[in-house]
PDB file of N, CA and C in Angstrom:
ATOM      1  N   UNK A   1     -66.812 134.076-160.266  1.00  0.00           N
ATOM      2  CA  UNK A   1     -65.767 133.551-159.404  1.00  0.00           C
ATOM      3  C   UNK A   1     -64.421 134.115-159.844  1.00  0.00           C
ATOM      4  N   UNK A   2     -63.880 134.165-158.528  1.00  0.00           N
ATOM      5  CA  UNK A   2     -62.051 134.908-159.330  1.00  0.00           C
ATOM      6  C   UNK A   2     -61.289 133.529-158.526  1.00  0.00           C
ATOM      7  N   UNK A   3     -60.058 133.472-158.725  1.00  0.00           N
ATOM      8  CA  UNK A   3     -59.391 132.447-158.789  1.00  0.00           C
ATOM      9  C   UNK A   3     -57.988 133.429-157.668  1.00  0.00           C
ATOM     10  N   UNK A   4     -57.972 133.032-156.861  1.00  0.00           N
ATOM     11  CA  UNK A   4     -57.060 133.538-155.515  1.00  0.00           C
ATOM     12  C   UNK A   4     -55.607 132.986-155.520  1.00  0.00           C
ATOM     13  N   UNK A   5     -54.521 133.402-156.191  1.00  0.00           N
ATOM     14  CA  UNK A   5     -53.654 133.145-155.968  1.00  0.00           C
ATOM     15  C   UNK A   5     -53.003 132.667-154.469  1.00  0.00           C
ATOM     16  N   UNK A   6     -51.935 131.639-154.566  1.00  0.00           N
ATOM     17  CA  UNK A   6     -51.538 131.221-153.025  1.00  0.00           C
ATOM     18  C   UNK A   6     -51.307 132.569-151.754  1.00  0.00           C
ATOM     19  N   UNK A   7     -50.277 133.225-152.518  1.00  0.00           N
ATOM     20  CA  UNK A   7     -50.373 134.075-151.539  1.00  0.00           C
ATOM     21  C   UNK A   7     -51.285 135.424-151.364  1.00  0.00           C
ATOM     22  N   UNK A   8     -52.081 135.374-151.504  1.00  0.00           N
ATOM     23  CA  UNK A   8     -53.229 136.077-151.513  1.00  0.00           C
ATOM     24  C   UNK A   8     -54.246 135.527-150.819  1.00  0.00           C
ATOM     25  N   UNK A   9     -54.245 134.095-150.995  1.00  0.00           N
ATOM     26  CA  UNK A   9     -55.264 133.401-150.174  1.00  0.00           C
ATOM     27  C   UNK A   9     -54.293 133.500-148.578  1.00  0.00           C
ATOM     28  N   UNK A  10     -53.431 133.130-148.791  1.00  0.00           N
ATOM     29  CA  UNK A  10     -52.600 132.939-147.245  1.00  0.00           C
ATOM     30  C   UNK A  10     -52.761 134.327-146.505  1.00  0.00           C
ATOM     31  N   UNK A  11     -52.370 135.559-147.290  1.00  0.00           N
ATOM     32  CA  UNK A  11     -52.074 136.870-146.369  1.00  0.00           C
ATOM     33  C   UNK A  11     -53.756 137.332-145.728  1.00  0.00           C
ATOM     34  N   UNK A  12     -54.900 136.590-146.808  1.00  0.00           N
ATOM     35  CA  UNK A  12     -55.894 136.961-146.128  1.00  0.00           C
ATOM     36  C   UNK A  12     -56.907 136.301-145.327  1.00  0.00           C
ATOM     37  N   UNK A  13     -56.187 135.070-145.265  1.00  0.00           N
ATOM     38  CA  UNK A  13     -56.908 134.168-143.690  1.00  0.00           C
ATOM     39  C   UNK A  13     -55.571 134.239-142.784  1.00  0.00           C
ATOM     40  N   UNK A  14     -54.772 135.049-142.690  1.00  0.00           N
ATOM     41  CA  UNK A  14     -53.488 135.514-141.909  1.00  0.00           C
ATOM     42  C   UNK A  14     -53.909 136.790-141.665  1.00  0.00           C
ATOM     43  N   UNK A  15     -54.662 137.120-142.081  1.00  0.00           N
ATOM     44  CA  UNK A  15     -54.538 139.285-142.042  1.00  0.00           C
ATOM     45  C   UNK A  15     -53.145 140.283-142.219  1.00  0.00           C
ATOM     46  N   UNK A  16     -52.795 139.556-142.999  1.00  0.00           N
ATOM     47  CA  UNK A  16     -51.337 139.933-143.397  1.00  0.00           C
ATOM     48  C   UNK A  16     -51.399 141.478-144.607  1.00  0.00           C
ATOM     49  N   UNK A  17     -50.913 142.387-143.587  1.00  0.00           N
ATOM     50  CA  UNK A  17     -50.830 143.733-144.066  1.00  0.00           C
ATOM     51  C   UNK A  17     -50.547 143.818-145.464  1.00  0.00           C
ATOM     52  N   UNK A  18     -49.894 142.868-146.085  1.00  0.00           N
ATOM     53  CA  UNK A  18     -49.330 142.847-147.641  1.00  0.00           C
ATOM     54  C   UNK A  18     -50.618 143.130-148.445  1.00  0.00           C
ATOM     55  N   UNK A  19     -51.436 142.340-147.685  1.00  0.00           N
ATOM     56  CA  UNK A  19     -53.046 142.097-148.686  1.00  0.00           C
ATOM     57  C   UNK A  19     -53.304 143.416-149.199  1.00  0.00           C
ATOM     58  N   UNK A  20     -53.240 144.152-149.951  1.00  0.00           N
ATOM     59  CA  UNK A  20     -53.635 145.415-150.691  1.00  0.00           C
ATOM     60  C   UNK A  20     -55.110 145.915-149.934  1.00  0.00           C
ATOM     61  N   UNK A  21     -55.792 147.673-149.524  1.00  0.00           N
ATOM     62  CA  UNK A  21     -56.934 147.305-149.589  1.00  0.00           C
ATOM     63  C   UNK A  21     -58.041 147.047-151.112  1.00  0.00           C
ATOM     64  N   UNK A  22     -57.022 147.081-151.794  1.00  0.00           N
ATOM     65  CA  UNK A  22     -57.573 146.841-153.464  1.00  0.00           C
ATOM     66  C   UNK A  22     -57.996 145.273-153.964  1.00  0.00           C
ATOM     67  N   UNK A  23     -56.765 144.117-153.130  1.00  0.00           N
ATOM     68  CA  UNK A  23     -57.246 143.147-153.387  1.00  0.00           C
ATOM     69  C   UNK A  23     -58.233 142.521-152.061  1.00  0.00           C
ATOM     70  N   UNK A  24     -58.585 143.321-150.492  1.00  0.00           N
ATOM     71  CA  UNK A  24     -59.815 142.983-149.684  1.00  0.00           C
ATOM     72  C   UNK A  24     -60.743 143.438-150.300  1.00  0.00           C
ATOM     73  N   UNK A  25     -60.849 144.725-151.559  1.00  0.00           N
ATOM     74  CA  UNK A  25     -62.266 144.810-151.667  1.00  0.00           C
ATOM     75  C   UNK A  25     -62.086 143.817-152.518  1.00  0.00           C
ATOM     76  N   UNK A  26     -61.729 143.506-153.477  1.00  0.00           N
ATOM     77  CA  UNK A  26     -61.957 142.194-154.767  1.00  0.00           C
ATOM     78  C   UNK A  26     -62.904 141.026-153.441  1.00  0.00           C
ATOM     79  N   UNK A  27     -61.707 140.775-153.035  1.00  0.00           N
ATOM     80  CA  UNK A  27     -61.990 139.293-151.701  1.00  0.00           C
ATOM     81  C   UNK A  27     -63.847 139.529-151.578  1.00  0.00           C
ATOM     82  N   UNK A  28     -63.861 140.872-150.810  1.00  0.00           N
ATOM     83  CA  UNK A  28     -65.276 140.813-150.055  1.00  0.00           C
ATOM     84  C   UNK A  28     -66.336 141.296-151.247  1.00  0.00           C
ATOM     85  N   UNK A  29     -65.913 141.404-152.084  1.00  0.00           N
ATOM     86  CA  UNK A  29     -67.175 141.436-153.500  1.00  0.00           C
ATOM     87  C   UNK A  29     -67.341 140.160-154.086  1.00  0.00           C
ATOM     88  N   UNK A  30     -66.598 139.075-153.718  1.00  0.00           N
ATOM     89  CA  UNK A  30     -66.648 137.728-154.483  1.00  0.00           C
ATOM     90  C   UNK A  30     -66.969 136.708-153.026  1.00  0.00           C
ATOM     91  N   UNK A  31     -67.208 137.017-152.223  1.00  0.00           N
ATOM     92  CA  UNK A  31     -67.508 135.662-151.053  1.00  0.00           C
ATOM     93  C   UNK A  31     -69.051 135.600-151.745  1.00  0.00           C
ATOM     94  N   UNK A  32     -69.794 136.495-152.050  1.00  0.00           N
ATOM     95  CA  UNK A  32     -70.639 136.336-152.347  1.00  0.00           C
ATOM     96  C   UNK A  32     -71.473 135.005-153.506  1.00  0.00           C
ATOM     97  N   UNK A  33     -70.230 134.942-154.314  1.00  0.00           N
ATOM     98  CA  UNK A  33     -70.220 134.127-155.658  1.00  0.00           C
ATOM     99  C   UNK A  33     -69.166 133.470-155.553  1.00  0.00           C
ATOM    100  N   UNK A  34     -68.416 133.104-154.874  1.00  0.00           N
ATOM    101  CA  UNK A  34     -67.063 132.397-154.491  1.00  0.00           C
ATOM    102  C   UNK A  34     -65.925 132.674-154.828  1.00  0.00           C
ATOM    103  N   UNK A  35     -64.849 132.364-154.193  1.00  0.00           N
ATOM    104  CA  UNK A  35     -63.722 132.151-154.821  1.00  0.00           C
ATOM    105  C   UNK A  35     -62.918 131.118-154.781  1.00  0.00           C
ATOM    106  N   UNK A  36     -62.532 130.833-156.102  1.00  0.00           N
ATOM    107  CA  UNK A  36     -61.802 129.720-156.251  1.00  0.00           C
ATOM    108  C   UNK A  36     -60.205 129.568-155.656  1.00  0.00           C
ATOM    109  N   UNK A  37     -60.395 128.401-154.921  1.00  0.00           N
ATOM    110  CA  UNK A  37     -58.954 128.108-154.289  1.00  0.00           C
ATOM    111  C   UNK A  37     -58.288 126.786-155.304  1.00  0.00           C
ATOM    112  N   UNK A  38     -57.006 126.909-156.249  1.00  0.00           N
ATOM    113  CA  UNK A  38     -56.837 125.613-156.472  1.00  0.00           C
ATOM    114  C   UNK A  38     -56.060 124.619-155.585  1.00  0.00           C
ATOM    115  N   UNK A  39     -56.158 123.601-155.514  1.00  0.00           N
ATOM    116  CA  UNK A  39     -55.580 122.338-154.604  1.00  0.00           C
ATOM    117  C   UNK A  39     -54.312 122.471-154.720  1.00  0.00           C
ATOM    118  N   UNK A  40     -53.999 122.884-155.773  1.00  0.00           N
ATOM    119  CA  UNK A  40     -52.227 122.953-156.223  1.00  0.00           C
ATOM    120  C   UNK A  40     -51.860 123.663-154.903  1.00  0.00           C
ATOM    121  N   UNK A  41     -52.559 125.051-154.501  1.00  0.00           N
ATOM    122  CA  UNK A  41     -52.232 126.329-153.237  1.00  0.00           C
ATOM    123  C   UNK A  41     -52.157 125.571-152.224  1.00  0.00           C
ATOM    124  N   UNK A  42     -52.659 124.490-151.979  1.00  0.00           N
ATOM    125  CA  UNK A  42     -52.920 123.529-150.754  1.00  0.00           C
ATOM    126  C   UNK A  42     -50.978 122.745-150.512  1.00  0.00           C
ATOM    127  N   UNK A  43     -50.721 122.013-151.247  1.00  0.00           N
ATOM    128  CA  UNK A  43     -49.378 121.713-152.010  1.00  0.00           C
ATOM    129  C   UNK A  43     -48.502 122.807-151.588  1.00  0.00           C
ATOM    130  N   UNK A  44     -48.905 123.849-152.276  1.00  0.00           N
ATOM    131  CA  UNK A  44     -47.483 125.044-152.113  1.00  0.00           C
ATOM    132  C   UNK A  44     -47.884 125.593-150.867  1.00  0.00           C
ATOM    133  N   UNK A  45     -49.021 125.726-150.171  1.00  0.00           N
ATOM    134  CA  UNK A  45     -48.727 125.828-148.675  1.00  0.00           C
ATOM    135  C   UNK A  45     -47.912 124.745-147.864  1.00  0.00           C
ATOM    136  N   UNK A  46     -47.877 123.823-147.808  1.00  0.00           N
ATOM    137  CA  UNK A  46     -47.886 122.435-147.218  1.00  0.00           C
ATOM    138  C   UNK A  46     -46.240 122.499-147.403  1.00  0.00           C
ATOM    139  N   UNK A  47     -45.825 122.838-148.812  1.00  0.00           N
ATOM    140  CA  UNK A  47     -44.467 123.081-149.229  1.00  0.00           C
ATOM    141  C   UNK A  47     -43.299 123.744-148.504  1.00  0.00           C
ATOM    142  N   UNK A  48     -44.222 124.879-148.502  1.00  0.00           N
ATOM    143  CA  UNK A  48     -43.694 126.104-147.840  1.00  0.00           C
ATOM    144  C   UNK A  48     -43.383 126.254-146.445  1.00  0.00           C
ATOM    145  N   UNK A  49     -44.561 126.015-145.558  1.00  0.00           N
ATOM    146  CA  UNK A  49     -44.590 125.244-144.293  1.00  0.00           C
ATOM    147  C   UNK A  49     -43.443 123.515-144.268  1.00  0.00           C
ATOM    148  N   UNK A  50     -43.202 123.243-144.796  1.00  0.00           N
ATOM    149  CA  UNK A  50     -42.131 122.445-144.338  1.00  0.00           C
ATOM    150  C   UNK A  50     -40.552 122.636-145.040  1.00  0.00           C
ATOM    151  N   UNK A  51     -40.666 123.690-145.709  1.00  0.00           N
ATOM    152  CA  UNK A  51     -39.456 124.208-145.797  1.00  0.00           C
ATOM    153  C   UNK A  51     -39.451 125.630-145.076  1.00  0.00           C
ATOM    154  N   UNK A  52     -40.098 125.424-144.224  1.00  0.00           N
ATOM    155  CA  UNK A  52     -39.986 126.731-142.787  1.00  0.00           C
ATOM    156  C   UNK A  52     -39.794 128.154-143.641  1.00  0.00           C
ATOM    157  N   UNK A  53     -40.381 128.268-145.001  1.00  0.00           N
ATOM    158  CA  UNK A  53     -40.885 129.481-145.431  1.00  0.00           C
ATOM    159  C   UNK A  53     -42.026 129.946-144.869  1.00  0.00           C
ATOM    160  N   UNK A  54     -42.788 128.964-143.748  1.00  0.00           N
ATOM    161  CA  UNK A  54     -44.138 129.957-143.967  1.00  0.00           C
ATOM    162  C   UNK A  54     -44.595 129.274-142.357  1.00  0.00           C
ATOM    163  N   UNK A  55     -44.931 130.625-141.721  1.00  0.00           N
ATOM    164  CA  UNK A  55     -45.540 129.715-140.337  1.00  0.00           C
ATOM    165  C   UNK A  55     -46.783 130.106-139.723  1.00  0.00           C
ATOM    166  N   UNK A  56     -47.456 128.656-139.424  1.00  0.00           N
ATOM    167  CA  UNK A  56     -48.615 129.516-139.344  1.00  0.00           C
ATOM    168  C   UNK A  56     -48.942 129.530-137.804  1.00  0.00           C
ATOM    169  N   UNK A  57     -50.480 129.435-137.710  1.00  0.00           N
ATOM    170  CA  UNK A  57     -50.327 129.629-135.750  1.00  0.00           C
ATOM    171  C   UNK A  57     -50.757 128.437-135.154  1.00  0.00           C
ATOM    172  N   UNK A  58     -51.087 127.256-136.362  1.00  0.00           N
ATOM    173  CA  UNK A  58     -51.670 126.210-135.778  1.00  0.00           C
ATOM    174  C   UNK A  58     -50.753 125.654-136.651  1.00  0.00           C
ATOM    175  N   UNK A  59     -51.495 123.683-136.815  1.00  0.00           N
ATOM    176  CA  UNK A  59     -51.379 122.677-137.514  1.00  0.00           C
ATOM    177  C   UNK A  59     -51.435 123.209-138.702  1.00  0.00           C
ATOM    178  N   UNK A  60     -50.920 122.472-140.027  1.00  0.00           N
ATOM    179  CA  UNK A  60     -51.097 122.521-141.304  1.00  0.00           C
ATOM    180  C   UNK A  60     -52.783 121.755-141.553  1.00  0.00           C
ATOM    181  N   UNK A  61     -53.153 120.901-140.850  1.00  0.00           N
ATOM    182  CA  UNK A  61     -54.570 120.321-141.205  1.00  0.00           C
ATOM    183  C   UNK A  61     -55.646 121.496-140.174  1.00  0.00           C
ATOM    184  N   UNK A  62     -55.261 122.144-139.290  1.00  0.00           N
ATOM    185  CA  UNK A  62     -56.541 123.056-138.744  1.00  0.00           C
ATOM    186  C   UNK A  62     -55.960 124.267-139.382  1.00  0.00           C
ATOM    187  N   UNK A  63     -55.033 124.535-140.203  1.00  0.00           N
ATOM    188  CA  UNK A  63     -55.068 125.880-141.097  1.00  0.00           C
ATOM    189  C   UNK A  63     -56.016 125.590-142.139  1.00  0.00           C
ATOM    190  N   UNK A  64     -55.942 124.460-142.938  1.00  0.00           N
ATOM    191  CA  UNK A  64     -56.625 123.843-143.909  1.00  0.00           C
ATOM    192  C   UNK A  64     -58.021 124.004-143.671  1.00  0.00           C
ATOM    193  N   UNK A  65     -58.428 123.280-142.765  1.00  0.00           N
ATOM    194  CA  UNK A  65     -59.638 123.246-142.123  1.00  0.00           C
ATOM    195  C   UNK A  65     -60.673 124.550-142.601  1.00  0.00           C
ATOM    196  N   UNK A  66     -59.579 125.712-141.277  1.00  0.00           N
ATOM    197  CA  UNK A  66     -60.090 127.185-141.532  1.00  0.00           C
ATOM    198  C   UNK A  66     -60.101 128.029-142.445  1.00  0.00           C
ATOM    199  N   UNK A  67     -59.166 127.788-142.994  1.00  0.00           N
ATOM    200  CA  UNK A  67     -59.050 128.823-144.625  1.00  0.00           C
ATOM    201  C   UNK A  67     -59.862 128.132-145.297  1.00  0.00           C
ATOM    202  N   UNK A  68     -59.855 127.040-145.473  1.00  0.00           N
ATOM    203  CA  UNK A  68     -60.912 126.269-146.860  1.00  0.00           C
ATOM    204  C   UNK A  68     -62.495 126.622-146.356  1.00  0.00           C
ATOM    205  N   UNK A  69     -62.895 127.032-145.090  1.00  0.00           N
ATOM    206  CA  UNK A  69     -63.883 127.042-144.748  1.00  0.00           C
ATOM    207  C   UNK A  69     -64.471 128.935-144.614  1.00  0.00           C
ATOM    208  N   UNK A  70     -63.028 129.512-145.032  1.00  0.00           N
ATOM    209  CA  UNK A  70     -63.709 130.880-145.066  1.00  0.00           C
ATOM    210  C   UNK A  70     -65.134 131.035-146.125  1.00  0.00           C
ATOM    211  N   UNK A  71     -65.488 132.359-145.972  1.00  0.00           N
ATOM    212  CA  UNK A  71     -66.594 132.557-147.172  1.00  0.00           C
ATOM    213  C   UNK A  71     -66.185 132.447-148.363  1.00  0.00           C
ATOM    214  N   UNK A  72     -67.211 132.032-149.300  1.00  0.00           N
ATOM    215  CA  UNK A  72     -67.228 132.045-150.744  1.00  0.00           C
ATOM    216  C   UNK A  72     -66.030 130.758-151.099  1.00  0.00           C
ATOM    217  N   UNK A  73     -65.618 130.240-150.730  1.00  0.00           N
ATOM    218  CA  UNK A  73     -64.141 129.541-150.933  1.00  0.00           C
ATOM    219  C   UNK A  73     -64.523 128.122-151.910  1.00  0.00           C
ATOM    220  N   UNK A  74     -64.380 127.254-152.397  1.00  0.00           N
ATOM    221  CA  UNK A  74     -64.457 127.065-153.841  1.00  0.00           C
ATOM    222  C   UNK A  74     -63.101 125.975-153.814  1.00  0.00           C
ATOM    223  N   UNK A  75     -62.583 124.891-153.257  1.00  0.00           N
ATOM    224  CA  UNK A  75     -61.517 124.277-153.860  1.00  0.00           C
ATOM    225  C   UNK A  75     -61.738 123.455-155.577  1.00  0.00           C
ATOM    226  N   UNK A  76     -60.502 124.049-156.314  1.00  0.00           N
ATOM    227  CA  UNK A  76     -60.852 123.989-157.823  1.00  0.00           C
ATOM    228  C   UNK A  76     -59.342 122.670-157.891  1.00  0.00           C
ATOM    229  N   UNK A  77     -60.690 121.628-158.124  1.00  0.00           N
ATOM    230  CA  UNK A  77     -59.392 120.543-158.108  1.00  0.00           C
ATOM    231  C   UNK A  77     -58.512 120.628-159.515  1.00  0.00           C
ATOM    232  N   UNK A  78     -57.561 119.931-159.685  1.00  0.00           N
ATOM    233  CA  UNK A  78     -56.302 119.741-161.037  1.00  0.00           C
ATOM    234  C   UNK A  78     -56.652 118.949-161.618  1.00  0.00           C
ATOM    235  N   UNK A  79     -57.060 119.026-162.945  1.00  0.00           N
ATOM    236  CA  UNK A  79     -57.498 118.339-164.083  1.00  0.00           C
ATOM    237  C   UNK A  79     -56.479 118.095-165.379  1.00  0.00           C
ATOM    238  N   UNK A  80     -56.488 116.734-166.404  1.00  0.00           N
ATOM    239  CA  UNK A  80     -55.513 116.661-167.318  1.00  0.00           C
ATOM    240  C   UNK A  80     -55.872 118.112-168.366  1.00  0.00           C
ATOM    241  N   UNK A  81     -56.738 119.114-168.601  1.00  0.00           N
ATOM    242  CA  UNK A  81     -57.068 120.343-169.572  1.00  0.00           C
ATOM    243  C   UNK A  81     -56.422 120.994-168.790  1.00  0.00           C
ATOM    244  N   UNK A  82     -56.338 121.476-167.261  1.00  0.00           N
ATOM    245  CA  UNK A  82     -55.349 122.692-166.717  1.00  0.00           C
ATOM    246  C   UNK A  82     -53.830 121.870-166.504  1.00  0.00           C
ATOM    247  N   UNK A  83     -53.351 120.510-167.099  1.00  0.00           N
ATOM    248  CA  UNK A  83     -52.066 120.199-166.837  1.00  0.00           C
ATOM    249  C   UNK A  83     -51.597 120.474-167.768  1.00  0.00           C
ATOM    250  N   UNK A  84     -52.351 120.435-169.161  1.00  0.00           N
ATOM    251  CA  UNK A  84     -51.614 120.512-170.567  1.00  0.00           C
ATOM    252  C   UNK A  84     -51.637 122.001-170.641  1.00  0.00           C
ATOM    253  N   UNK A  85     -52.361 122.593-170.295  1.00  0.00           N
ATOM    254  CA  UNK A  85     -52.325 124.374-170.751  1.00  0.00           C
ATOM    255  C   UNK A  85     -51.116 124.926-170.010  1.00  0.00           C
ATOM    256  N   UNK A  86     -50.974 124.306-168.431  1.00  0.00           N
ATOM    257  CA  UNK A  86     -49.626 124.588-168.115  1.00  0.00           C
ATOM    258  C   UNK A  86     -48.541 124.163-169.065  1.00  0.00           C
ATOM    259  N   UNK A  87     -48.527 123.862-169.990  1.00  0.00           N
ATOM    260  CA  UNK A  87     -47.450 123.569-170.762  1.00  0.00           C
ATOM    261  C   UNK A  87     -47.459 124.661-172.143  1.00  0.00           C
ATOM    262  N   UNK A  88     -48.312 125.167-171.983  1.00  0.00           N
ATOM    263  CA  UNK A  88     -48.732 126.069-173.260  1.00  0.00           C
ATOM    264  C   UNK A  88     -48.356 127.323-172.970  1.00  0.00           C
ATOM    265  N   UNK A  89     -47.880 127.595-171.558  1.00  0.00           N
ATOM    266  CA  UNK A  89     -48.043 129.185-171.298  1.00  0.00           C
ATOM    267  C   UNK A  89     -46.912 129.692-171.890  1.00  0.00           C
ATOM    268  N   UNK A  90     -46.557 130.498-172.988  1.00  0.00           N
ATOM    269  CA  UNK A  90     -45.256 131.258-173.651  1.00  0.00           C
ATOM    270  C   UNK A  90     -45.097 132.403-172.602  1.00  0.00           C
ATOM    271  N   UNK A  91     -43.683 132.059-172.498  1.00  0.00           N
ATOM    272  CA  UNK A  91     -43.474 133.455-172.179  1.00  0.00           C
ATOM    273  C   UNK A  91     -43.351 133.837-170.911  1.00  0.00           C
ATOM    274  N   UNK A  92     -43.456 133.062-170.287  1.00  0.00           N
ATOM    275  CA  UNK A  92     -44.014 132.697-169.041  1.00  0.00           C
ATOM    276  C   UNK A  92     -42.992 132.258-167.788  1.00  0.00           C
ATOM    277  N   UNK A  93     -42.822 132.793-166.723  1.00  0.00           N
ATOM    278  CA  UNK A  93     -41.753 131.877-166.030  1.00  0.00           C
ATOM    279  C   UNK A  93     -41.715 130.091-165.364  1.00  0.00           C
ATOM    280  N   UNK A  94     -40.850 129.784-164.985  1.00  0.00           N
ATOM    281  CA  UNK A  94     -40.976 128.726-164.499  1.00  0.00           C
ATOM    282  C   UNK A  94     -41.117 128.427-163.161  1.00  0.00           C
ATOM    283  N   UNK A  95     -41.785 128.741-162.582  1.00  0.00           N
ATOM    284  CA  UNK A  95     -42.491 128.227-160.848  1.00  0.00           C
ATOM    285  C   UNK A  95     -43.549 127.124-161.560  1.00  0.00           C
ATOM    286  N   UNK A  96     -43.641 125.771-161.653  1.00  0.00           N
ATOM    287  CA  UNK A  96     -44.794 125.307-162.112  1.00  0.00           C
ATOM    288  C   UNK A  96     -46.282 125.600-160.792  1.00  0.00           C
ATOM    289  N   UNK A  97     -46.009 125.979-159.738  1.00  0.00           N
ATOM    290  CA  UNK A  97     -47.355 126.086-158.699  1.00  0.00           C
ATOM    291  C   UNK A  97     -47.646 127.564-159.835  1.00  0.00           C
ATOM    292  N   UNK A  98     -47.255 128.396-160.339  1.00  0.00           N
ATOM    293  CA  UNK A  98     -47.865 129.687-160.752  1.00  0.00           C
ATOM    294  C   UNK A  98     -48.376 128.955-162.087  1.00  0.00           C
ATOM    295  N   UNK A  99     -47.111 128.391-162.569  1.00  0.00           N
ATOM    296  CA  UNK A  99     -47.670 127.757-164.212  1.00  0.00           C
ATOM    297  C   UNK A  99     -49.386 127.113-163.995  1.00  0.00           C
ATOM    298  N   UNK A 100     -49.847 126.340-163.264  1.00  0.00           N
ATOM    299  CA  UNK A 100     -50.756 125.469-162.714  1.00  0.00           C
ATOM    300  C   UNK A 100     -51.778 126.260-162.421  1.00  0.00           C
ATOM    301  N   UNK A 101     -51.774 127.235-161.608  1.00  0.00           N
ATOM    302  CA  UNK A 101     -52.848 128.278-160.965  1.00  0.00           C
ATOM    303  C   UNK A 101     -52.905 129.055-161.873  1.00  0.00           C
ATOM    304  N   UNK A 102     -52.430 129.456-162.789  1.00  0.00           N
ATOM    305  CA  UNK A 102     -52.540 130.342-164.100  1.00  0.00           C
ATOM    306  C   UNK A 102     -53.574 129.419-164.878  1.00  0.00           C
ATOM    307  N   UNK A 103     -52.847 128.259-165.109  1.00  0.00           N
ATOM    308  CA  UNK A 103     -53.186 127.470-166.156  1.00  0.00           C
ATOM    309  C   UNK A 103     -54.986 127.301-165.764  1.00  0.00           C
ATOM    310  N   UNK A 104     -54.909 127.056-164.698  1.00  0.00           N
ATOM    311  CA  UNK A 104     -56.524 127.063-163.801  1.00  0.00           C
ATOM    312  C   UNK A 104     -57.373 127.839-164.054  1.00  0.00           C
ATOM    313  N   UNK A 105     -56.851 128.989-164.273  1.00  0.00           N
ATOM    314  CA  UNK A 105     -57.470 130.461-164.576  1.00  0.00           C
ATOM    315  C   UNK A 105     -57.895 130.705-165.581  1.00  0.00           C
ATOM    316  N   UNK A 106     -56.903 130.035-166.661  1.00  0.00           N
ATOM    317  CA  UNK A 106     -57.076 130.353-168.097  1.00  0.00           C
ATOM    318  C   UNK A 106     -58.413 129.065-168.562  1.00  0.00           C
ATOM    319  N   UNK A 107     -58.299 127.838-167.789  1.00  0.00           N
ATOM    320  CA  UNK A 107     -58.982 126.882-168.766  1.00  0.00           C
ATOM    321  C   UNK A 107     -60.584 127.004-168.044  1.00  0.00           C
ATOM    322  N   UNK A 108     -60.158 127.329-166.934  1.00  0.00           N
ATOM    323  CA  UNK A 108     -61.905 128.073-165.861  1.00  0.00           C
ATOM    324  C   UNK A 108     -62.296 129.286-166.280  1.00  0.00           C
ATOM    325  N   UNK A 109     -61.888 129.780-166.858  1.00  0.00           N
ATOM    326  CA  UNK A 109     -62.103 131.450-167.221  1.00  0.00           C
ATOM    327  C   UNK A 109     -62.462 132.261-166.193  1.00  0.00           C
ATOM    328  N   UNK A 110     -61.571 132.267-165.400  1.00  0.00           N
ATOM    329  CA  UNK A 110     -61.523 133.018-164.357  1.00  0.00           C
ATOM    330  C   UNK A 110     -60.287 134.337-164.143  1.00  0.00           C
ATOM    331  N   UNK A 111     -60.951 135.340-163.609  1.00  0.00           N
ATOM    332  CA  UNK A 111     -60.019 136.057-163.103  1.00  0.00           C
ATOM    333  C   UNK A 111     -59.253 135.566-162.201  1.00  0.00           C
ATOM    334  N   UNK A 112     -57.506 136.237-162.344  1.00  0.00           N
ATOM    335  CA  UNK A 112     -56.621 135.275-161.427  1.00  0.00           C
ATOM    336  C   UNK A 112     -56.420 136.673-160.184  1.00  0.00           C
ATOM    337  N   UNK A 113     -56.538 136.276-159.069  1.00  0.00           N
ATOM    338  CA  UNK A 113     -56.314 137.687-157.807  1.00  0.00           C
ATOM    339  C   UNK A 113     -54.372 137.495-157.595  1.00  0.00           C
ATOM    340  N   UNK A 114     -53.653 138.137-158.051  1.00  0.00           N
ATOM    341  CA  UNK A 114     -51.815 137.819-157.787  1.00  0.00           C
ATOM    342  C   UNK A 114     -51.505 139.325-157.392  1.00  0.00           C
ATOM    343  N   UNK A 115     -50.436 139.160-156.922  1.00  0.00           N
ATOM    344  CA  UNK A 115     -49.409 140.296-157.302  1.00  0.00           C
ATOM    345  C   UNK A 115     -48.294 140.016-158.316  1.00  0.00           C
ATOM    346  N   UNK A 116     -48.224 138.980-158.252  1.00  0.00           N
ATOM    347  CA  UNK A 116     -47.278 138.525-159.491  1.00  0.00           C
ATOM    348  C   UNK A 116     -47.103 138.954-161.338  1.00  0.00           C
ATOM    349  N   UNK A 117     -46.344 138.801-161.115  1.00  0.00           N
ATOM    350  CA  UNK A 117     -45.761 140.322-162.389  1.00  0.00           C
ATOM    351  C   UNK A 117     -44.117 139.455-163.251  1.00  0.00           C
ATOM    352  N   UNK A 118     -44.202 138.507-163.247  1.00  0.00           N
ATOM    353  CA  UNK A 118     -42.378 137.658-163.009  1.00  0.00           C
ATOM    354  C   UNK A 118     -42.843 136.984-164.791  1.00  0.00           C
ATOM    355  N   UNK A 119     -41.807 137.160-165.763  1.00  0.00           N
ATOM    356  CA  UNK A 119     -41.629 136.408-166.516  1.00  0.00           C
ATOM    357  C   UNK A 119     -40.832 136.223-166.949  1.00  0.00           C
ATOM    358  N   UNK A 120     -39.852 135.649-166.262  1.00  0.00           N
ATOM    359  CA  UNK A 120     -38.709 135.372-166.460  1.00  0.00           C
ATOM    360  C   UNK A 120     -38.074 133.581-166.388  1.00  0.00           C
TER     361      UNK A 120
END
């Protein structure tokens, strides 16, 4: 299982050109064995969409619906072991939705799918 960062999960139940074709092949080599969505991404969509960063073509509950229901998809709920490791990350910037989905990654041992590169 790899672990799908928010916007990575969004650009690719959007078909959003950003999606690398480097991170569709990752995507379509893991529906097979899943990929993990964490609940936190659910949150920072929901976020985003009501601070009119992000629009989609429906409801926020029939986006939900459909993305959670693509292949391989995996919601990886938030546990007190991935709240405390978010507190452990050195070095690290402060978005806590990245701190959290990192932290997810690290205590699941999962590969994390980002473009994110920020430590600041």
């Amino acid at each position: 299982m790899i672990l799908l960062d928010t916007h990575i999960w969004v650009w690719w139940v959007q078909g959003d050109n950003r999606l690398t074709q480097q991170h569709q092949v990752l995507i379509q080599a893991h529906q097979t064995d899943e990929l993990g969505i964490s609940v936190y991404s659910c949150w920072e969509v929901a976020k985003l969409v009501e601070y009119g960063r992000l629009i989609l073509p429906c409801s926020l509950e029939e986006w939900f619906a459909t993305a959670l229901a693509y292949p391989g998809i995996q919601l990886l709920d938030l546990t007190l072991p991935i709240i405390v490791e978010s507190t452990r990350l050195t070095g690290f910037h402060k978005d806590p939705a990245d701190q959290l989905i990192v932290a997810t990654a690290r205590v699941l041992g999962l590969s994390l799918l980002t473009i994110e590169n920020r430590h600041d």
